[in-house]
N, C-alpha and C. Protein backbone atom coordinates (compact mmCIF):
# COMPACT_ATOMS: atom_id res chain seq x y z
N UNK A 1 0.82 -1.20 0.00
CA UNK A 1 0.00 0.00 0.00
C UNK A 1 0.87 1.27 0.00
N UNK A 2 2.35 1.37 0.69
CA UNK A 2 2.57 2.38 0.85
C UNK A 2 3.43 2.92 -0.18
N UNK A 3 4.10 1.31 -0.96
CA UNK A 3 4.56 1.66 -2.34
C UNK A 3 3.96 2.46 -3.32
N UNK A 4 2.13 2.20 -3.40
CA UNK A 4 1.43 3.06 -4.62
C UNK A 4 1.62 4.39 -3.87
N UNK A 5 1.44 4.56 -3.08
CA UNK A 5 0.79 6.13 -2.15
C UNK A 5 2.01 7.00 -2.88
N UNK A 6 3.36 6.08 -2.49
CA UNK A 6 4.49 6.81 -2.91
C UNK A 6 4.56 6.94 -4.65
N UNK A 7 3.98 6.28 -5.23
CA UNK A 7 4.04 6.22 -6.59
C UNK A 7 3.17 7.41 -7.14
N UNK A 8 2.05 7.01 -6.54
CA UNK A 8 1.13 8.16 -7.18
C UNK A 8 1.39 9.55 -6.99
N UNK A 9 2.32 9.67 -5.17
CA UNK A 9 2.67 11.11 -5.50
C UNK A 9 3.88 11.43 -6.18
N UNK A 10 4.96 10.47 -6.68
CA UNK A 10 6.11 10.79 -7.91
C UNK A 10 4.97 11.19 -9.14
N UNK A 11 3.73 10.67 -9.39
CA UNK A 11 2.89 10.73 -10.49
C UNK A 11 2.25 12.33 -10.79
N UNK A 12 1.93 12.56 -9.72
CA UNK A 12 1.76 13.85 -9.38
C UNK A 12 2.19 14.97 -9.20
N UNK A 13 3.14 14.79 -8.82
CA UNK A 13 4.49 15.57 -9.13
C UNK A 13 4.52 15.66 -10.47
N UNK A 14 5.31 14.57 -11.05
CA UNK A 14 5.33 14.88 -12.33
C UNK A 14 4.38 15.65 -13.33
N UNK A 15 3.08 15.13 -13.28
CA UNK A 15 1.49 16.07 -13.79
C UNK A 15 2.28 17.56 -13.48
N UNK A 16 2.23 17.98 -12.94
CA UNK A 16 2.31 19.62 -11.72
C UNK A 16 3.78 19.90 -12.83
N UNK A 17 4.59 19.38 -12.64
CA UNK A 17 6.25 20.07 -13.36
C UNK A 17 5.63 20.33 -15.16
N UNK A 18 5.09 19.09 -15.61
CA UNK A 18 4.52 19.18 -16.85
C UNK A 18 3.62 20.27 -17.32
N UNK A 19 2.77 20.70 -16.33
CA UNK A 19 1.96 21.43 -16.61
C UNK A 19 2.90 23.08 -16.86
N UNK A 20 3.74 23.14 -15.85
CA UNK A 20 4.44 24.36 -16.17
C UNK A 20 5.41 24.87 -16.87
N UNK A 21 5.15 23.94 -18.17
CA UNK A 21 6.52 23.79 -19.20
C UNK A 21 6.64 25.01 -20.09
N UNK A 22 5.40 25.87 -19.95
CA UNK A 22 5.12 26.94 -21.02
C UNK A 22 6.15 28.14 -20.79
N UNK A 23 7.18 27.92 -19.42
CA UNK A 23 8.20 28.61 -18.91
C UNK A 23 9.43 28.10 -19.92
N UNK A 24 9.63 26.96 -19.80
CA UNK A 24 10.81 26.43 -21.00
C UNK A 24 10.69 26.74 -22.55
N UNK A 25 9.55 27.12 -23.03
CA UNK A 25 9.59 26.87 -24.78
C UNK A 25 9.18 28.01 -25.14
N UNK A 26 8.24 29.41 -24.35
CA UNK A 26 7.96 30.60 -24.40
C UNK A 26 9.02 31.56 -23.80
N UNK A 27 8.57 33.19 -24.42
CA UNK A 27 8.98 34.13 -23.91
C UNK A 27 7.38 35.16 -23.32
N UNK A 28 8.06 35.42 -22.38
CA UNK A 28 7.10 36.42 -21.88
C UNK A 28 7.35 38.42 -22.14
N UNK A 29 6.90 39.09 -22.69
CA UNK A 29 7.43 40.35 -22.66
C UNK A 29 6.60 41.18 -22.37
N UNK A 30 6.78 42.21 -21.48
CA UNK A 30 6.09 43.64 -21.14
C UNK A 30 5.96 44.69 -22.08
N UNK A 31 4.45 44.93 -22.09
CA UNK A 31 4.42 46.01 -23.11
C UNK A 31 3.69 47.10 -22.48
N UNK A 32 3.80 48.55 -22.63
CA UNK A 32 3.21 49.21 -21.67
C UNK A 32 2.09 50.25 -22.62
N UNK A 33 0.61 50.37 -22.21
CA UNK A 33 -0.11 50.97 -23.25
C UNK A 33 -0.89 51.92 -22.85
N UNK A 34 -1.15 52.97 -23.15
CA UNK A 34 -1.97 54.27 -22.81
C UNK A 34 -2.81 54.35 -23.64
N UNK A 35 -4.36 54.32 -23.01
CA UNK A 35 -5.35 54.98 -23.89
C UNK A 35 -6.60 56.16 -23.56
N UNK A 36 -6.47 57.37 -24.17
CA UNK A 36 -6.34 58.59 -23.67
C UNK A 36 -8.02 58.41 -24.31
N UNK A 37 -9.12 59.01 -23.07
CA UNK A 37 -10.41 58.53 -23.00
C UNK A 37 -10.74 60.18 -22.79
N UNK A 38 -11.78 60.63 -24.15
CA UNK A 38 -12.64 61.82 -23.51
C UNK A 38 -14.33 61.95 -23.89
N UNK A 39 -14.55 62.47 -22.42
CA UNK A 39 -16.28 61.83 -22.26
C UNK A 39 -16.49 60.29 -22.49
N UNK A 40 -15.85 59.52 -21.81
CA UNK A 40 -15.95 57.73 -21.84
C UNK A 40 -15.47 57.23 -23.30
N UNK A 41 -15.02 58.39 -24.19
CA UNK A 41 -14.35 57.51 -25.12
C UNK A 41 -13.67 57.25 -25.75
N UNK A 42 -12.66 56.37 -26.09
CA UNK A 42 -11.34 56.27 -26.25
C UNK A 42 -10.78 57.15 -27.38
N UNK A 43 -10.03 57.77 -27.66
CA UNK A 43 -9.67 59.16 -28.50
C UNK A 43 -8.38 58.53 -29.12
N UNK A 44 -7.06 58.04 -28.40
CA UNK A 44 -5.98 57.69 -28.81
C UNK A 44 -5.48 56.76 -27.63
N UNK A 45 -4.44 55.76 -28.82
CA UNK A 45 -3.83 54.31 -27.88
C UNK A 45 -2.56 54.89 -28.38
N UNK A 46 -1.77 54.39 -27.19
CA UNK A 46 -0.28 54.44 -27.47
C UNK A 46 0.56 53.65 -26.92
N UNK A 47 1.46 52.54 -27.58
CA UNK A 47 2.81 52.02 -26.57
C UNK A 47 3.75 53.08 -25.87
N UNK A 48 3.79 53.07 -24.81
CA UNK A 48 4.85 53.73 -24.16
C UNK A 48 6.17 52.81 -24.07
N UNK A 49 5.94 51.94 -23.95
CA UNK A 49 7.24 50.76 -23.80
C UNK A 49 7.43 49.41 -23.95
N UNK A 50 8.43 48.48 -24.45
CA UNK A 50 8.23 47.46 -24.75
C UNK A 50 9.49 47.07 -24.06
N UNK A 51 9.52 46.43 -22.58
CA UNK A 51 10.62 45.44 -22.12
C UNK A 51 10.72 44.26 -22.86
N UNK A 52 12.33 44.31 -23.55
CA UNK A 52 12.43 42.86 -24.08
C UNK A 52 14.35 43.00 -24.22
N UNK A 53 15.35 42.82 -23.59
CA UNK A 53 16.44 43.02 -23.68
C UNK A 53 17.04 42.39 -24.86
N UNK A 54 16.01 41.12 -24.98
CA UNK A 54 17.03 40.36 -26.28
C UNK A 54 16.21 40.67 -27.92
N UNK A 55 15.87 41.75 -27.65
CA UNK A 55 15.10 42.08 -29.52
C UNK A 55 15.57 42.76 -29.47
N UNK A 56 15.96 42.68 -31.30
CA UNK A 56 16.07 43.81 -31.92
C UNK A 56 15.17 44.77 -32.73
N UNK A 57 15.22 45.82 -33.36
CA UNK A 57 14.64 46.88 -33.88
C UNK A 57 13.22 46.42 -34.64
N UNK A 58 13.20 45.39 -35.14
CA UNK A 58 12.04 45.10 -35.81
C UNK A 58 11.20 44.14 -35.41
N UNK A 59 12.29 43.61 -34.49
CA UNK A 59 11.14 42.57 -33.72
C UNK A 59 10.53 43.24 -32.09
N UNK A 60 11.17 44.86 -31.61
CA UNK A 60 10.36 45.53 -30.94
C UNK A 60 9.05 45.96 -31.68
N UNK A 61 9.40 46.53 -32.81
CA UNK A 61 7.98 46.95 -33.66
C UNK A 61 6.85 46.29 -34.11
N UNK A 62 7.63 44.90 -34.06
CA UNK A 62 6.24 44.16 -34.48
C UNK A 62 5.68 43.34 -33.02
N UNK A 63 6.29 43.75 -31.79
CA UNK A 63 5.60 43.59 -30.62
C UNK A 63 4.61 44.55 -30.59
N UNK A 64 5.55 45.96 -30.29
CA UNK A 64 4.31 47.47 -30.29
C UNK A 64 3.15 46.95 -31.45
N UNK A 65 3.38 46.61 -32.65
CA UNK A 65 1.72 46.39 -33.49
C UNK A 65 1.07 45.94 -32.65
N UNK A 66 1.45 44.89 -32.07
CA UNK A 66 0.78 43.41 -31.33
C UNK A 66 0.31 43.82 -29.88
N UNK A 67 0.79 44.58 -29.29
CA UNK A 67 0.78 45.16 -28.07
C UNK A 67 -0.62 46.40 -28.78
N UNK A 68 -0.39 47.64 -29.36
CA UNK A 68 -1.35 48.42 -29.85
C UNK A 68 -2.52 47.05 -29.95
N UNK A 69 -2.33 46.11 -31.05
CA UNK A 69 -3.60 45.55 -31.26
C UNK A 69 -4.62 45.27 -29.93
N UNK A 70 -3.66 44.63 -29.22
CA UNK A 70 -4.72 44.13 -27.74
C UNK A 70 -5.01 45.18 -26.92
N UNK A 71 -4.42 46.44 -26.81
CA UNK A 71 -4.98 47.55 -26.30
C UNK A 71 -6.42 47.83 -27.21
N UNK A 72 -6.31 47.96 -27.88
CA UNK A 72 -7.38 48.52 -29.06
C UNK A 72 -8.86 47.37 -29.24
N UNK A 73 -8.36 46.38 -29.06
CA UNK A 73 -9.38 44.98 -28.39
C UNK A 73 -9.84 45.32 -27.16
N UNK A 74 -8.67 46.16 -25.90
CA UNK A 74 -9.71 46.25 -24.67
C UNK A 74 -10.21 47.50 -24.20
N UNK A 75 -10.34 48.08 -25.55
CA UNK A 75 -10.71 49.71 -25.22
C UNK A 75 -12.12 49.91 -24.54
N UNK A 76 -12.90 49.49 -25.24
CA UNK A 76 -14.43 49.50 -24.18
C UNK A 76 -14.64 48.06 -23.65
N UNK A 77 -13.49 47.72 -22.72
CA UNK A 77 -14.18 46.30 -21.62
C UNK A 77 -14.02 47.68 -20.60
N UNK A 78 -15.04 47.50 -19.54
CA UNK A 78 -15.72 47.67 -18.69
C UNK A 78 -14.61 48.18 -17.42
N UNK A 79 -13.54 47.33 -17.45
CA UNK A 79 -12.38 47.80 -16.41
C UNK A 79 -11.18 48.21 -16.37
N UNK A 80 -11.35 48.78 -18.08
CA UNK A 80 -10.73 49.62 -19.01
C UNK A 80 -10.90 51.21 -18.89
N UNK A 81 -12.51 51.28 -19.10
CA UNK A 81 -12.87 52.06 -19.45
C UNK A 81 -12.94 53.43 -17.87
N UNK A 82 -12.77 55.16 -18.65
CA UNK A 82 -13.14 55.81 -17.88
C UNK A 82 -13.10 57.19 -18.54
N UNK A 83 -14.13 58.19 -17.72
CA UNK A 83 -14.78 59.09 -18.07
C UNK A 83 -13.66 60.21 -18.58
N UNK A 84 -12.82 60.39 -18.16
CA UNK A 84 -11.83 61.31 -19.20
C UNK A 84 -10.50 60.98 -18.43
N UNK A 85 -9.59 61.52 -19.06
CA UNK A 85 -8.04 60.94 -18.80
C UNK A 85 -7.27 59.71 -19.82
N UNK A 86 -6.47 59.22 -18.67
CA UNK A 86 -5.85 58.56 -19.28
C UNK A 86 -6.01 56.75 -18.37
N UNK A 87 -5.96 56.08 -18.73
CA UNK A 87 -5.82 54.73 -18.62
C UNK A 87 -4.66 54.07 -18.97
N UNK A 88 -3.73 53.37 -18.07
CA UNK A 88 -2.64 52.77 -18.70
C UNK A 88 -2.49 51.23 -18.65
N UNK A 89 -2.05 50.97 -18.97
CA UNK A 89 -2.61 49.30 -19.36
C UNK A 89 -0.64 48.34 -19.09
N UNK A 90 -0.71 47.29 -18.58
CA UNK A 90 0.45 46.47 -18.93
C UNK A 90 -0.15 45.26 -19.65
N UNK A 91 0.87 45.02 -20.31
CA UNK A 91 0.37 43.59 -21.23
C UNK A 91 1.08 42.73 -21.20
N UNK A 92 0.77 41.47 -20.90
CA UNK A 92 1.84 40.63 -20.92
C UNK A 92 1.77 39.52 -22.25
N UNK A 93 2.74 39.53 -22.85
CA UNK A 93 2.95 39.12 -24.64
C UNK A 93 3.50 37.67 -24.07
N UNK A 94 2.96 36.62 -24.45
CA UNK A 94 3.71 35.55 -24.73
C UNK A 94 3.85 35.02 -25.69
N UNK A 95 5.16 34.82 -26.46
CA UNK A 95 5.31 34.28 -27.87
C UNK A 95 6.36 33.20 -27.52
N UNK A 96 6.12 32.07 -28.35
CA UNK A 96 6.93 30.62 -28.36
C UNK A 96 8.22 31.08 -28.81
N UNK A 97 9.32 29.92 -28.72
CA UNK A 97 10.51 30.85 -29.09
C UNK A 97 11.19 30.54 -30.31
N UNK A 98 10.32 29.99 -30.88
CA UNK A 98 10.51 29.14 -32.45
C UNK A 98 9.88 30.59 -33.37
N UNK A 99 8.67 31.22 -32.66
CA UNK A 99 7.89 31.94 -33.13
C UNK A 99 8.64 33.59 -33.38
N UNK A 100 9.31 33.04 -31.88
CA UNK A 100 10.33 34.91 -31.88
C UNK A 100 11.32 34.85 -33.24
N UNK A 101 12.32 33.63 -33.15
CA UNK A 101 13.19 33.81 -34.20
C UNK A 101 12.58 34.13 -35.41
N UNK A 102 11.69 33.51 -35.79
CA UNK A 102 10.91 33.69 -37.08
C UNK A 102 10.38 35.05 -37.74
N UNK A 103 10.33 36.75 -36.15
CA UNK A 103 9.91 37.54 -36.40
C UNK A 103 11.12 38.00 -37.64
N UNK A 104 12.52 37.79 -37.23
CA UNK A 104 13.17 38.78 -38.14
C UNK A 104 12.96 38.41 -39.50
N UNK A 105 12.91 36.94 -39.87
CA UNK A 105 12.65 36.60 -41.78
C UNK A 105 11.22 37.27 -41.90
N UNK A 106 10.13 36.92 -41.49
CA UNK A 106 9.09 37.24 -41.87
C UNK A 106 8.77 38.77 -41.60
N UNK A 107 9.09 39.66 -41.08
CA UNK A 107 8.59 41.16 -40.80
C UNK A 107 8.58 41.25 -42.71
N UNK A 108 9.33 41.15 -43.42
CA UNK A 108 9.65 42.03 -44.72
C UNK A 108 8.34 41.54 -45.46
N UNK A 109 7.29 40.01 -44.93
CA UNK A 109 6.36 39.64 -45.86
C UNK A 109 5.56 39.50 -45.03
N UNK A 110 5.09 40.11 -44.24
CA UNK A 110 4.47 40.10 -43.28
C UNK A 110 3.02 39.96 -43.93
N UNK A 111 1.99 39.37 -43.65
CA UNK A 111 0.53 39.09 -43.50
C UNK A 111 0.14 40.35 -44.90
């Protein structure tokens, strides 16, 4: 009996390490977004910043698109939104890392 008990929790364990593999094969990057709201409604989006130490020049820019895009997706959700000012937003970007290398060939034929 006390052999399975011990088995099932090596089993379990294992489940739990597996599940958090999206740390090994992804990147995570910060993008920082402002969207400037008058009378409840959104007027202008802007990246202010894109943490990523290991990109270069074109693969920051085609984060900021990607970063603008999902700002611009959460312009009127509900805990977004406000009556005048400004709203600033963090985003957190996860891209695979098969997917990152791939930004520099493909930016020039992009979609």
């Amino acid at each position: 009996m006390n052999k399975w008990l011990l088995t099932l929790l090596f089993v379990c364990i294992g489940a739990l390490a597996y599940s958090q593999s999206y740390r090994q094969d992804s990147l995570q990057i910060i993008g920082y977004t402002v969207i400037n709201y008058i009378g409840s409604h959104p007027q202008k989006i802007d990246v202010t910043k894109v943490f990523c130490d290991y990109c270069n020049e074109q693969q920051v820019d085609v984060i900021k698109k990607q970063a603008w895009s999902m700002t611009y997706d959460q312009r009127y959700a509900p805990e977004n939104r406000i009556e005048e000012g400004e709203r600033r937003l963090a985003l957190f970007i996860r891209i695979a890392k098969k997917d990152f290398s791939k930004l520099n060939n493909e930016e020039g034929r992009r979609r």
